[in-house]
C-alpha atoms as a PDB file:
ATOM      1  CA  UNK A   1      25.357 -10.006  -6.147  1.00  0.00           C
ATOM      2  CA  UNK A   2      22.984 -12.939  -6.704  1.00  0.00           C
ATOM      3  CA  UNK A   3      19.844 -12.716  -3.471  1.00  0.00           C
ATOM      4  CA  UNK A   4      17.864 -15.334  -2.334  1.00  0.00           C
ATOM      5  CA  UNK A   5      14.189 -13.209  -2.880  1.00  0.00           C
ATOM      6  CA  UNK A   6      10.890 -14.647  -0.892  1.00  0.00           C
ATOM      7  CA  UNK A   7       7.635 -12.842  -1.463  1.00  0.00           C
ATOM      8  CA  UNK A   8       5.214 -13.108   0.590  1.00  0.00           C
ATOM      9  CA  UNK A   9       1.941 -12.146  -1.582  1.00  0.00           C
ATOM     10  CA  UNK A  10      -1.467 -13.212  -2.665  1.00  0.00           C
ATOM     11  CA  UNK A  11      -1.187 -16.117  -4.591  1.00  0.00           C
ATOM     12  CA  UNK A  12       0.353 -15.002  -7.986  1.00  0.00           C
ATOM     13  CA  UNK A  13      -1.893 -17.136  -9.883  1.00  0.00           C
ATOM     14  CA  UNK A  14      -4.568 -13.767  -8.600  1.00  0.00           C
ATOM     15  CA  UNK A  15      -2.475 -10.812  -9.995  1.00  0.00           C
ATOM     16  CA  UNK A  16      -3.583  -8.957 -12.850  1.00  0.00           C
ATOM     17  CA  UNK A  17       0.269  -8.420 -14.079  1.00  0.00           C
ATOM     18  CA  UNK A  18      -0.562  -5.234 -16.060  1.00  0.00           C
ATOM     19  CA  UNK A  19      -0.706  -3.322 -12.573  1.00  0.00           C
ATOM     20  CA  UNK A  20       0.413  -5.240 -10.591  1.00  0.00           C
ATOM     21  CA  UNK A  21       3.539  -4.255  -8.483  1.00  0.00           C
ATOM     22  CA  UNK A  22       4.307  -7.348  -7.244  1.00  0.00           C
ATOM     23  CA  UNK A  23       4.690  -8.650  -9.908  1.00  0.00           C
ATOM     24  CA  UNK A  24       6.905  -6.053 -11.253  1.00  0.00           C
ATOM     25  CA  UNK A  25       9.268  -6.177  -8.663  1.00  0.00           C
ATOM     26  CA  UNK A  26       9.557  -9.631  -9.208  1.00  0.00           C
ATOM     27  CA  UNK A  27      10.209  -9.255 -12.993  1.00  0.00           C
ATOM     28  CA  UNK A  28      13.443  -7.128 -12.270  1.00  0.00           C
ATOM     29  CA  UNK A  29      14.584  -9.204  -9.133  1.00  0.00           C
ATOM     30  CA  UNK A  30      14.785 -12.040 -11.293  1.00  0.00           C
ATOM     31  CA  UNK A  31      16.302  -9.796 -14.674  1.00  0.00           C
ATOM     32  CA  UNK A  32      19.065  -8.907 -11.917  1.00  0.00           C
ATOM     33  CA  UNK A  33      19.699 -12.815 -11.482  1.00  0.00           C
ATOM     34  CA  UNK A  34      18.497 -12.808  -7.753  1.00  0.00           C
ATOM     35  CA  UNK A  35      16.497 -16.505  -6.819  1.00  0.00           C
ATOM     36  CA  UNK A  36      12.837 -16.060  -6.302  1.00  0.00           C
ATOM     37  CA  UNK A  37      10.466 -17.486  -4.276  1.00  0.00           C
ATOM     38  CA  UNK A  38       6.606 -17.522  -3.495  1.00  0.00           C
ATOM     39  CA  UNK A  39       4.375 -18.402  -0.705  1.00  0.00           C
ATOM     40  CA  UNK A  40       0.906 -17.078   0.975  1.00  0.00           C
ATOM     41  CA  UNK A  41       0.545 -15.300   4.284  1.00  0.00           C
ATOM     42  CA  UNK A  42      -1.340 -18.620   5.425  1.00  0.00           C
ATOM     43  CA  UNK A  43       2.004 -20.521   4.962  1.00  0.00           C
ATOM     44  CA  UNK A  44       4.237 -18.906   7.506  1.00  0.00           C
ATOM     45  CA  UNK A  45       4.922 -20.905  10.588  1.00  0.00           C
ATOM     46  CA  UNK A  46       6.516 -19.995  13.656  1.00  0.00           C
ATOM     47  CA  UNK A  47       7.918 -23.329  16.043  1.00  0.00           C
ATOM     48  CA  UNK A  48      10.747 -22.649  18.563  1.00  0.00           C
ATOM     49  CA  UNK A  49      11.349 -19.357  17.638  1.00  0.00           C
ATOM     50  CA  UNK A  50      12.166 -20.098  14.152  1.00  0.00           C
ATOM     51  CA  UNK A  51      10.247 -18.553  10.875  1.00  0.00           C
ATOM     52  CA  UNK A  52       9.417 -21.171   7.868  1.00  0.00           C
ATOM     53  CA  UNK A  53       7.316 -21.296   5.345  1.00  0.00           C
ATOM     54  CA  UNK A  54       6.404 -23.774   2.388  1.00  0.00           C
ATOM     55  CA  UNK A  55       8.205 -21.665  -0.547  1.00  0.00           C
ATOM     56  CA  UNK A  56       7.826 -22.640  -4.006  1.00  0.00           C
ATOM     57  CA  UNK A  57      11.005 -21.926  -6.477  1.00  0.00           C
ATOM     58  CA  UNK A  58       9.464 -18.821  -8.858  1.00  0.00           C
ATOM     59  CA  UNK A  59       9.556 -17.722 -12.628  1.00  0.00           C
ATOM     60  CA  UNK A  60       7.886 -15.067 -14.139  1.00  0.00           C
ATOM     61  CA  UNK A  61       7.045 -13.844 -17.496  1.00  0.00           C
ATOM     62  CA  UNK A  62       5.381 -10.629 -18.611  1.00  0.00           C
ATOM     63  CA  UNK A  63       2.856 -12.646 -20.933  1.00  0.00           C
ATOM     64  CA  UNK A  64      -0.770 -12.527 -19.825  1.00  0.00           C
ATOM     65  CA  UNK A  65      -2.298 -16.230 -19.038  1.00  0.00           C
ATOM     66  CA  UNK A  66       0.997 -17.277 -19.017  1.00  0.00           C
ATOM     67  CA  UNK A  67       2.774 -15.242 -16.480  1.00  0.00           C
ATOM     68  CA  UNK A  68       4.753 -17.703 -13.748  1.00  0.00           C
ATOM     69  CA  UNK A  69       6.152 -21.070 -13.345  1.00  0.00           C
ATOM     70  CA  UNK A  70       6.442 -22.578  -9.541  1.00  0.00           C
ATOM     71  CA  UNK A  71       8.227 -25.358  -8.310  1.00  0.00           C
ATOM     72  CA  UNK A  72       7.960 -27.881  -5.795  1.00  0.00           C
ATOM     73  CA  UNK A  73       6.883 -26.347  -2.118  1.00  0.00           C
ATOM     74  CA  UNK A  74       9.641 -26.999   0.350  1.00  0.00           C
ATOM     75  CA  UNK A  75       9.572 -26.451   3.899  1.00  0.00           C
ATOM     76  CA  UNK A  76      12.575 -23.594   4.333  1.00  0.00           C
ATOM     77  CA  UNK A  77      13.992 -21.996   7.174  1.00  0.00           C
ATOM     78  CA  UNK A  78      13.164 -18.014   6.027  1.00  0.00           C
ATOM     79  CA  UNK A  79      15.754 -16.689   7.704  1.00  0.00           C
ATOM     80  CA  UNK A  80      17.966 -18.211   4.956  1.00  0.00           C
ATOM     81  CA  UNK A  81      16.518 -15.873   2.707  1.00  0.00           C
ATOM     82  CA  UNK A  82      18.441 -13.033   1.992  1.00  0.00           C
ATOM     83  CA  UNK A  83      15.656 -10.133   1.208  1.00  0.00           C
ATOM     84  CA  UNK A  84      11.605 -11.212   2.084  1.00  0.00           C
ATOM     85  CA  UNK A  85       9.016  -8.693   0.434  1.00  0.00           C
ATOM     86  CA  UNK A  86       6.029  -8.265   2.901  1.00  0.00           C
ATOM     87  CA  UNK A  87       3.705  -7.630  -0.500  1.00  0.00           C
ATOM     88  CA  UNK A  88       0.052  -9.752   0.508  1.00  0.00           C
ATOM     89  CA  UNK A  89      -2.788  -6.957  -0.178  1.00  0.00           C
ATOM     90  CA  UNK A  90      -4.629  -5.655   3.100  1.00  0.00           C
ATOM     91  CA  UNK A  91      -7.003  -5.807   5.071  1.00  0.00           C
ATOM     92  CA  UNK A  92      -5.147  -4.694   7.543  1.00  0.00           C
ATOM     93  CA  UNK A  93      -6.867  -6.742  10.147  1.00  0.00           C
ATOM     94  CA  UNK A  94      -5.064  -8.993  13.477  1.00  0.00           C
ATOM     95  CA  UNK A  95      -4.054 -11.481  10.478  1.00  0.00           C
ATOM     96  CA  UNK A  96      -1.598  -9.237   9.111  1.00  0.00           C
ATOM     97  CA  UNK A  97      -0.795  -7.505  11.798  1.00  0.00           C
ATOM     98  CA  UNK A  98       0.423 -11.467  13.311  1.00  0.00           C
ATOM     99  CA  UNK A  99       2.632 -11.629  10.030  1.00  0.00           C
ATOM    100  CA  UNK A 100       4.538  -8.816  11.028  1.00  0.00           C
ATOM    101  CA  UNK A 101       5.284  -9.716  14.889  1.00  0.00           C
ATOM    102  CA  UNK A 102       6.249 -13.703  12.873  1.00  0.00           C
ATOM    103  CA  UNK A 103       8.623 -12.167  10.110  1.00  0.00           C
ATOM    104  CA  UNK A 104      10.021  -9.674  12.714  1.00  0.00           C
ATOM    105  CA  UNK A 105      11.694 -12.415  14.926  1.00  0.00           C
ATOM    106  CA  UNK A 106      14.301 -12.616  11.455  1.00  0.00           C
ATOM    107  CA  UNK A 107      14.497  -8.832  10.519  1.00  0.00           C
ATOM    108  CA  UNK A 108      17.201  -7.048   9.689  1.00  0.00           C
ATOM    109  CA  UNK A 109      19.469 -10.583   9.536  1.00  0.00           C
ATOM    110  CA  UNK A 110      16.848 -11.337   6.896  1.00  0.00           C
ATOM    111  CA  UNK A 111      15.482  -8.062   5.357  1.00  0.00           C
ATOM    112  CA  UNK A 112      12.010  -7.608   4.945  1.00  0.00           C
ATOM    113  CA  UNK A 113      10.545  -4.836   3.007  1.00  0.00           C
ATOM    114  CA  UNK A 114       9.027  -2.850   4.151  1.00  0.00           C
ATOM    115  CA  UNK A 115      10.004  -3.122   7.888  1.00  0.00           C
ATOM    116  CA  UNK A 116       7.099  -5.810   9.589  1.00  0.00           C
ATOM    117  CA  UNK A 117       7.096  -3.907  13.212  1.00  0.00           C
ATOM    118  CA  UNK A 118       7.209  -0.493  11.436  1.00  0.00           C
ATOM    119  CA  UNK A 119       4.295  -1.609   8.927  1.00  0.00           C
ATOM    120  CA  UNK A 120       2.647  -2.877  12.003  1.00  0.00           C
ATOM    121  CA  UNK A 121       2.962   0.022  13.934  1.00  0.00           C
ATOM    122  CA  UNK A 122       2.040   2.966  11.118  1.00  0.00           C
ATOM    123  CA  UNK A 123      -1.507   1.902   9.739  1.00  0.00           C
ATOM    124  CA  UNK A 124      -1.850   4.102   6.624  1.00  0.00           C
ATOM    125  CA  UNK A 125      -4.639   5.891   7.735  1.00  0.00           C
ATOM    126  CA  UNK A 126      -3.325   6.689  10.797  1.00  0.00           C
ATOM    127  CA  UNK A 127       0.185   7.356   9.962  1.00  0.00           C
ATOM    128  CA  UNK A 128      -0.665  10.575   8.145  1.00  0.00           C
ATOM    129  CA  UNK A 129      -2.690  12.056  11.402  1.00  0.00           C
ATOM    130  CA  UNK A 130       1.168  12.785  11.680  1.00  0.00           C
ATOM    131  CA  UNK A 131       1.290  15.774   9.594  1.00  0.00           C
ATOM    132  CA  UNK A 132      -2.613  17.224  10.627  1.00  0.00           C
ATOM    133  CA  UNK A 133      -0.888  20.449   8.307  1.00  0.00           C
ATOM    134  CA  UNK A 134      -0.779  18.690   5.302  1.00  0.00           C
ATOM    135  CA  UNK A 135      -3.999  16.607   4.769  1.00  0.00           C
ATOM    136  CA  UNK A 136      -7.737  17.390   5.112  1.00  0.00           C
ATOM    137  CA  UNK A 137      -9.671  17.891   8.271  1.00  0.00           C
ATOM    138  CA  UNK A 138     -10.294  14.570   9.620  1.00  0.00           C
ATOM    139  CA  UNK A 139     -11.738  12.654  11.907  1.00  0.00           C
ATOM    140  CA  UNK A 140     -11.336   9.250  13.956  1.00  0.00           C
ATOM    141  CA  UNK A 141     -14.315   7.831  15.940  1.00  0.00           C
ATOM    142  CA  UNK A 142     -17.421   5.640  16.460  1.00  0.00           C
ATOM    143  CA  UNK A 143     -19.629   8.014  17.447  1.00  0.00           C
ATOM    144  CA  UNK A 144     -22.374   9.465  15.665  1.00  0.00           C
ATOM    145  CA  UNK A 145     -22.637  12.328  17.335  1.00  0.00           C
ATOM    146  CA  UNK A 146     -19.137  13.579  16.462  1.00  0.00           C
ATOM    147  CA  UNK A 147     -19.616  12.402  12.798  1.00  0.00           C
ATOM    148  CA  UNK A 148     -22.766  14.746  12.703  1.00  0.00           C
ATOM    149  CA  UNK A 149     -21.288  17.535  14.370  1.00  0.00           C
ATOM    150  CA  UNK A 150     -17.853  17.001  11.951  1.00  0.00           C
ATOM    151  CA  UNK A 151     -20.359  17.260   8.940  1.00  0.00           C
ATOM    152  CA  UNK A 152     -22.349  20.090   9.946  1.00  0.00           C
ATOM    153  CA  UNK A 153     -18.634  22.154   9.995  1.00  0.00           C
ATOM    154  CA  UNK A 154     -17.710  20.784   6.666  1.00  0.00           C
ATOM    155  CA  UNK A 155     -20.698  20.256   4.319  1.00  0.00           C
ATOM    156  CA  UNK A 156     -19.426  17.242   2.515  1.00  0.00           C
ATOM    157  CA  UNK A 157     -17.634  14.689   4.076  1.00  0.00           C
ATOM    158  CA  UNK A 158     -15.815  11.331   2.688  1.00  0.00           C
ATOM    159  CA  UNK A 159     -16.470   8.311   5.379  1.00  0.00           C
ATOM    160  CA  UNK A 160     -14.510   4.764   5.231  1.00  0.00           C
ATOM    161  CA  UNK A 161     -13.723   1.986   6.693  1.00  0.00           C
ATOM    162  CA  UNK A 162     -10.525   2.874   8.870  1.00  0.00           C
ATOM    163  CA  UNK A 163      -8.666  -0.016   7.813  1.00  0.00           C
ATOM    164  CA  UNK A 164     -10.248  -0.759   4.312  1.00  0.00           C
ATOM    165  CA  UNK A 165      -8.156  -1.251   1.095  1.00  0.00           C
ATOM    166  CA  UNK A 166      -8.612  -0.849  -2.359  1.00  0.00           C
ATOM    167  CA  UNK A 167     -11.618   1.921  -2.959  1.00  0.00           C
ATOM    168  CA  UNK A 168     -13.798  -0.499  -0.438  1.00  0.00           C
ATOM    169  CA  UNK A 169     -16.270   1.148   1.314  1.00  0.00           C
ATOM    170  CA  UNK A 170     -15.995   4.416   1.138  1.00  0.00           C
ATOM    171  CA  UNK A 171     -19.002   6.998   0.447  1.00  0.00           C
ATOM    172  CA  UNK A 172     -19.230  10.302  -0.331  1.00  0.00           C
ATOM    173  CA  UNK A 173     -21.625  11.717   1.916  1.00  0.00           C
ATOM    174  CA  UNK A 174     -23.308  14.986   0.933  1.00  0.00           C
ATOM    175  CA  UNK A 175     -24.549  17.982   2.891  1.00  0.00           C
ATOM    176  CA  UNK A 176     -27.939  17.504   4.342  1.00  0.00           C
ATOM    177  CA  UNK A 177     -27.621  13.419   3.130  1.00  0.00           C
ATOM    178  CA  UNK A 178     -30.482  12.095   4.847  1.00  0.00           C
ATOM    179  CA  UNK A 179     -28.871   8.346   4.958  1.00  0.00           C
ATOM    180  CA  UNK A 180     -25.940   9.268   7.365  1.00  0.00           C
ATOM    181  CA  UNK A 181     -27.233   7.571   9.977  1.00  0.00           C
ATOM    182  CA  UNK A 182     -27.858   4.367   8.158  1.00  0.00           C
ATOM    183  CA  UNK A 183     -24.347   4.042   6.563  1.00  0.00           C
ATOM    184  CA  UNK A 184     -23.108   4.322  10.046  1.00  0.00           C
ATOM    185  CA  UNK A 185     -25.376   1.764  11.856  1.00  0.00           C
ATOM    186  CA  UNK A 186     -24.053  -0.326   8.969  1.00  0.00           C
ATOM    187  CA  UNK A 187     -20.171   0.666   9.754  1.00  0.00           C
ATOM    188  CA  UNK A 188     -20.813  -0.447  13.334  1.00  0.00           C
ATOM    189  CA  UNK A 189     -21.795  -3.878  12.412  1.00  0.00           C
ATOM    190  CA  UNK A 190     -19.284  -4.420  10.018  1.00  0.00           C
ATOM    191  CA  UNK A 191     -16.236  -2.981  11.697  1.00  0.00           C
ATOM    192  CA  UNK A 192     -15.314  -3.059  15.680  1.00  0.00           C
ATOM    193  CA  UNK A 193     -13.212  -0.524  14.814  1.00  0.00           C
ATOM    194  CA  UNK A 194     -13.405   3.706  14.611  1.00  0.00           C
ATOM    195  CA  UNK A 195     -14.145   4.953  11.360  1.00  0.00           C
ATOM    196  CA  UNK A 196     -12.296   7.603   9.516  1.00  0.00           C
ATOM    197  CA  UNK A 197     -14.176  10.729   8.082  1.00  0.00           C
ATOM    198  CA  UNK A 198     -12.487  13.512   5.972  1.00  0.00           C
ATOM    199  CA  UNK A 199     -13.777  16.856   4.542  1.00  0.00           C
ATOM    200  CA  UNK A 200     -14.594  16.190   0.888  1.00  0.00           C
ATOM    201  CA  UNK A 201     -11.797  17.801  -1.326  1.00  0.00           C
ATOM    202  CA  UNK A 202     -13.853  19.053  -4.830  1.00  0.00           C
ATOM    203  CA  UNK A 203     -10.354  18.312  -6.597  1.00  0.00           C
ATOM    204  CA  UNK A 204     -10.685  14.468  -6.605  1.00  0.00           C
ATOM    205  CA  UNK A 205     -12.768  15.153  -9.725  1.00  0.00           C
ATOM    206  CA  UNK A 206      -9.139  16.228 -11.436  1.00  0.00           C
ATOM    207  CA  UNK A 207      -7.742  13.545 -10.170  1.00  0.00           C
ATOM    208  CA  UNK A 208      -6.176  11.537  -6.675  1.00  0.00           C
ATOM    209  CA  UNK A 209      -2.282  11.265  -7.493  1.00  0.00           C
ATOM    210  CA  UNK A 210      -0.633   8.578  -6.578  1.00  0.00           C
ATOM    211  CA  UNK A 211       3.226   9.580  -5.512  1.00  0.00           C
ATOM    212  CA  UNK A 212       6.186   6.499  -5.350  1.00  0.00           C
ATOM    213  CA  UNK A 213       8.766   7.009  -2.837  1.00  0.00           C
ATOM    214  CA  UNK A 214      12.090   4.786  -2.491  1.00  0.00           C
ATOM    215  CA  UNK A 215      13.974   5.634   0.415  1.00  0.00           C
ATOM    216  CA  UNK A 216      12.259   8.848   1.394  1.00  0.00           C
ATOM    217  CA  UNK A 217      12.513  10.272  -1.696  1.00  0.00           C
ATOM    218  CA  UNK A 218      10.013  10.824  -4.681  1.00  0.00           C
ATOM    219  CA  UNK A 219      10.720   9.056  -8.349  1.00  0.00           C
ATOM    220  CA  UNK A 220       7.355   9.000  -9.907  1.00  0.00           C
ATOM    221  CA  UNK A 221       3.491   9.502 -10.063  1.00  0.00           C
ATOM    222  CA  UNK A 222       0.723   8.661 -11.980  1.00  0.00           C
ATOM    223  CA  UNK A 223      -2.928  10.522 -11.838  1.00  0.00           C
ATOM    224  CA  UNK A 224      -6.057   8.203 -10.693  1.00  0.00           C
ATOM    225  CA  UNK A 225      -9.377  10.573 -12.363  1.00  0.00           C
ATOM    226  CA  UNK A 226     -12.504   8.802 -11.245  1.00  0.00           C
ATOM    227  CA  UNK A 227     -15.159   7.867 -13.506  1.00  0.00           C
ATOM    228  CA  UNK A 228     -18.111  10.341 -13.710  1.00  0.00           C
ATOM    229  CA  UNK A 229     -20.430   8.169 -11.937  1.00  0.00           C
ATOM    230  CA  UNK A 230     -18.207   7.213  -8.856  1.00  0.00           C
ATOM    231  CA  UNK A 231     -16.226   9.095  -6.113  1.00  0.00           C
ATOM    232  CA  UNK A 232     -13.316   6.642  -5.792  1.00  0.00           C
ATOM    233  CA  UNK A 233     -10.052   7.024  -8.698  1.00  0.00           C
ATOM    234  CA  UNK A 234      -8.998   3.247  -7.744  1.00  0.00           C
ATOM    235  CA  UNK A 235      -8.240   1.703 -11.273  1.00  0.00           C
ATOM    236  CA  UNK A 236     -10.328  -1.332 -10.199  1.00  0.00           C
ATOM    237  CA  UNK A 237     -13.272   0.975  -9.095  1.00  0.00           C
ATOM    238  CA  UNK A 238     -13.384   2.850 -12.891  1.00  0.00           C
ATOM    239  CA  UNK A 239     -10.579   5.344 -12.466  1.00  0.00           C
ATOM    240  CA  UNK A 240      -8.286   6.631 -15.448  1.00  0.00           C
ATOM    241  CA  UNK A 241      -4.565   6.732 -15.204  1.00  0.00           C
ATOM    242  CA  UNK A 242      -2.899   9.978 -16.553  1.00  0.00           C
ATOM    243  CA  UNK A 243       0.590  11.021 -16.706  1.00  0.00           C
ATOM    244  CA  UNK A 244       1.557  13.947 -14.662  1.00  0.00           C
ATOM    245  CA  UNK A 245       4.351  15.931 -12.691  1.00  0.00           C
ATOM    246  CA  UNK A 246       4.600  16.709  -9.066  1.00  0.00           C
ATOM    247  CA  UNK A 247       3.569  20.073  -8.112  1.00  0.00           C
ATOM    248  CA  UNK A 248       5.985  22.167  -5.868  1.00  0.00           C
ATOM    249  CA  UNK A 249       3.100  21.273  -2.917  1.00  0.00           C
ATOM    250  CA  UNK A 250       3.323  17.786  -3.517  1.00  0.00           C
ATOM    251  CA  UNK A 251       7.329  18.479  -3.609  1.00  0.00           C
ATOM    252  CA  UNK A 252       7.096  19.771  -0.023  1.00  0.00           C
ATOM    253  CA  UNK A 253       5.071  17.233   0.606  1.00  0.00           C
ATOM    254  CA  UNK A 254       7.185  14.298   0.310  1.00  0.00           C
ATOM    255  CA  UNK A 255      10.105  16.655   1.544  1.00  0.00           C
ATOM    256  CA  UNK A 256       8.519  16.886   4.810  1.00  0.00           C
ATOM    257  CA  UNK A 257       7.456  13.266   5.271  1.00  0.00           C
ATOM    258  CA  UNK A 258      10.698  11.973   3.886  1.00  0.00           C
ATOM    259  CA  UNK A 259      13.109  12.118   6.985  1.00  0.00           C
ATOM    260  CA  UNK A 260      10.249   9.702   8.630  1.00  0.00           C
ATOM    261  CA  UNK A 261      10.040   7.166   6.018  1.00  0.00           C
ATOM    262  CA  UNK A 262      13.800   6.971   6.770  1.00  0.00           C
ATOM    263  CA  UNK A 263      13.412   6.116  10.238  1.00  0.00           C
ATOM    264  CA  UNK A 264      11.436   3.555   9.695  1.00  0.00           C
ATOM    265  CA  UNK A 265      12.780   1.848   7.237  1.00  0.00           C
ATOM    266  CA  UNK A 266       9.999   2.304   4.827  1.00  0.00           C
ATOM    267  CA  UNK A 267      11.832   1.501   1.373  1.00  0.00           C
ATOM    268  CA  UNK A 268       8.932   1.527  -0.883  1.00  0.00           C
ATOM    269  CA  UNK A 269       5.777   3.644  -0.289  1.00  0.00           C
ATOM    270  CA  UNK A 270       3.207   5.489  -1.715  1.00  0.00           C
ATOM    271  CA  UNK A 271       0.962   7.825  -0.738  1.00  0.00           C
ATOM    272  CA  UNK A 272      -2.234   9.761  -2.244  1.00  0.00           C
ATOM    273  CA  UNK A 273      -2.484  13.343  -2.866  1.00  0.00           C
ATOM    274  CA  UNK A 274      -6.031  15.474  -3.609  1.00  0.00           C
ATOM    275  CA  UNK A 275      -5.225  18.659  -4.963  1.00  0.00           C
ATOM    276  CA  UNK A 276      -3.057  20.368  -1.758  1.00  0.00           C
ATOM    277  CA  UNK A 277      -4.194  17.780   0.614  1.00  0.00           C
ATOM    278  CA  UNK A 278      -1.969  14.106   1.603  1.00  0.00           C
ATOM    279  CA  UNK A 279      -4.944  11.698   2.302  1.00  0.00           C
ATOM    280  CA  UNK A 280      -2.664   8.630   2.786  1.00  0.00           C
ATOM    281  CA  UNK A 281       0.341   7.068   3.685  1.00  0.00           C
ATOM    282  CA  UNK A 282       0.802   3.773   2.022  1.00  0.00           C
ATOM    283  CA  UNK A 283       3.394   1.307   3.446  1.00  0.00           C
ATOM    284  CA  UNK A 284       1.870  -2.124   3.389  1.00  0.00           C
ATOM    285  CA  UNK A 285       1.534  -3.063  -0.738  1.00  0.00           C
ATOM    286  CA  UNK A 286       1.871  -0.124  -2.265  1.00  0.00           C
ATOM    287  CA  UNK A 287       1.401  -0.159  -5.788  1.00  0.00           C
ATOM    288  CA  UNK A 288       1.398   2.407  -9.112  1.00  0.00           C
ATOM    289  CA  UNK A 289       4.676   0.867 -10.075  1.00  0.00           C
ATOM    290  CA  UNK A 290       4.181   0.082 -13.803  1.00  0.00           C
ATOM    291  CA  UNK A 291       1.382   2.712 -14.143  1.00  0.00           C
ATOM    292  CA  UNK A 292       4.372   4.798 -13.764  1.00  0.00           C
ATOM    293  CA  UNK A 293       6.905   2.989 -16.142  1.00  0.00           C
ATOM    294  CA  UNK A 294       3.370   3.133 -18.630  1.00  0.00           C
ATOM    295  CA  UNK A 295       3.201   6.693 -18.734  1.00  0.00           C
ATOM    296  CA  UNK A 296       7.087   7.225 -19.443  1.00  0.00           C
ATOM    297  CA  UNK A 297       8.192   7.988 -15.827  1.00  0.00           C
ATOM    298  CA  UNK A 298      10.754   6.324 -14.151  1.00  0.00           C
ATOM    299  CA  UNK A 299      11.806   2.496 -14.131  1.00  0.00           C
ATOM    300  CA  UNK A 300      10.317   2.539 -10.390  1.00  0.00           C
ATOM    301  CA  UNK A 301      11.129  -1.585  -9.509  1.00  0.00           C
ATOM    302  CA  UNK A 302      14.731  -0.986 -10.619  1.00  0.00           C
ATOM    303  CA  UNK A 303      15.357   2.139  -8.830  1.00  0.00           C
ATOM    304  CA  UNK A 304      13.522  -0.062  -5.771  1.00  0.00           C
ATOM    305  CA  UNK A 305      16.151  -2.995  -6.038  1.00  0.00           C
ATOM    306  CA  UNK A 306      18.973  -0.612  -6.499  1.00  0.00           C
ATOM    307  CA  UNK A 307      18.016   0.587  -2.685  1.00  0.00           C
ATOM    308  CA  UNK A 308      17.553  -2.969  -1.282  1.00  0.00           C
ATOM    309  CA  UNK A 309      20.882  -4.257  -2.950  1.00  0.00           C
ATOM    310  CA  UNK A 310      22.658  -1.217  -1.205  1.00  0.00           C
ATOM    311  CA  UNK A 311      21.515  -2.261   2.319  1.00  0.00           C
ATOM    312  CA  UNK A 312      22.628  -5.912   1.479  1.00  0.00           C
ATOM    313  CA  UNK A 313      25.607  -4.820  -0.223  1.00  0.00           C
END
């Protein structure tokens, strides 16, 4: 069953394919024969009710410097298309937020993964104030006060930009940290919104472990350690991927989340585990995808296009 496949991503031209999971997705959607094509968030176009974008005919090849070939950009209705993968890289700001009410007006007629008014509507921080059991003490706010009194009952805290991607901005703030109240006059004239403040989990030294899920249910993981000099395990930041297993936690973990991936029709996510503790839910880009494959785990893109084949099937 041959699919008409438009992604909707950074420009591809800005991947670094070794990671990336774009990029890997697109590699088996086009071994499977399905027709691929590219455009940028700034290319979508609403008139009359109707979704288009300028989409550019896409080949890709798993050769670095020489990874894609696009076509011609034609103006196409996208509701022609049958799968779209909502894949651009946050921030999660009112311009992404505006792709997902656009790209809703042709979902589920045209699928889009993952769902645009369920991404929309469960920001990854936020989402996993859900299950307050399974994830650190944390708090949500702008005020100073609250982030002083939350510190003095946890000793170290973690504090970040509420809607931040990527390792950006977040500091590890110790006990008795005298620049507290600098870093957040600095939050408040960055960001309009709350920030988001967790107690500081010792474990991140062992590693942050990133957990794929397809469908609600878990096929792979990879372990982020973070370099000795830095508190973030992003790969871009200095972390070290390590293979690993899930732990019969992190098995009831994505047991108990699973049902409500389901329901929203959240087909590919991942989330971040510290030791015992969920820290994130991740349902806009999520990526770990061929970090996974890397390490000998599972062959996560073709497991993910054997789900979206089965809801066009």
């Amino acid at each position: 069953m041959a699919l008409r496949v438009a992604v909707q991503m950074d420009h591809i031209s800005t991947v670094s394919i070794a990671g990336d999971t774009s990029f890997a997705l697109s590699l088996e959607a086009q071994r499977r024969g399905h027709a691929l094509f590219h455009y940028t968030p700034d290319r979508l176009t609403m008139e009359n009710g109707g979704v288009f974008a300028r989409v550019e005919a896409m080949e890709v090849r798993d050769i670095k410097g020489d990874h894609y070939t696009l076509g011609a950009a034609e103006r196409t209705d996208l509701s022609t298309m049958d799968v779209i993968l909502l894949r651009q890289d946050p921030p999660f700001d009112m311009n992404y937020i505006t792709t997902t009410h656009i790209l809703e007006r042709i979902h589920p007629k045209t699928l889009v993964v993952n769902d645009p008014a369920w991404v929309r509507n469960s920001p990854e921080k936020i989402f996993v104030t859900e299950f307050p059991d399974l994830m650190p003490e944390t708090l949500i706010t702008r005020d100073p006060a609250e982030v002083d009194a939350f510190r003095r009952a946890h000793g170290d805290i973690i504090v970040k930009p509420l809607y931040g991607n990527g390792g950006a901005g977040i500091f590890h703030m110790r006990d008795g940290d005298r620049n507290l109240g600098s870093l957040l006059e600095m939050f408040s004239q960055m960001f309009r919104e709350p920030f988001i403040v967790q107690r500081y989990l010792k474990d991140v030294r062992k590693g942050d472990k990133r957990i794929i899920l397809i469908d609600g249910e878990a096929v792979g993981a990879i372990n982020r350690v973070p370099a000795e000099h830095d508190a973030r395990s992003n790969m871009h930041a200095g972390g070290r991927a390590e293979a690993t297993e899930l732990t019969e936690r992190e098995r009831e973990i994505c047991a108990r989340i699973g049902p409500s991936l389901k329901e929203r029709g959240f087909i590919l996510v991942g989330i971040d585990v510290i030791g015992d503790y969920m820290t994130e839910i991740n349902v806009t880009s999520p990526t770990g995808v061929r970090e996974v494959k890397r390490f000998g785990g599972a062959d996560i893109a073709a497991l993910f296009w054997d789900a979206v084949e089965a809801k066009r099937g």
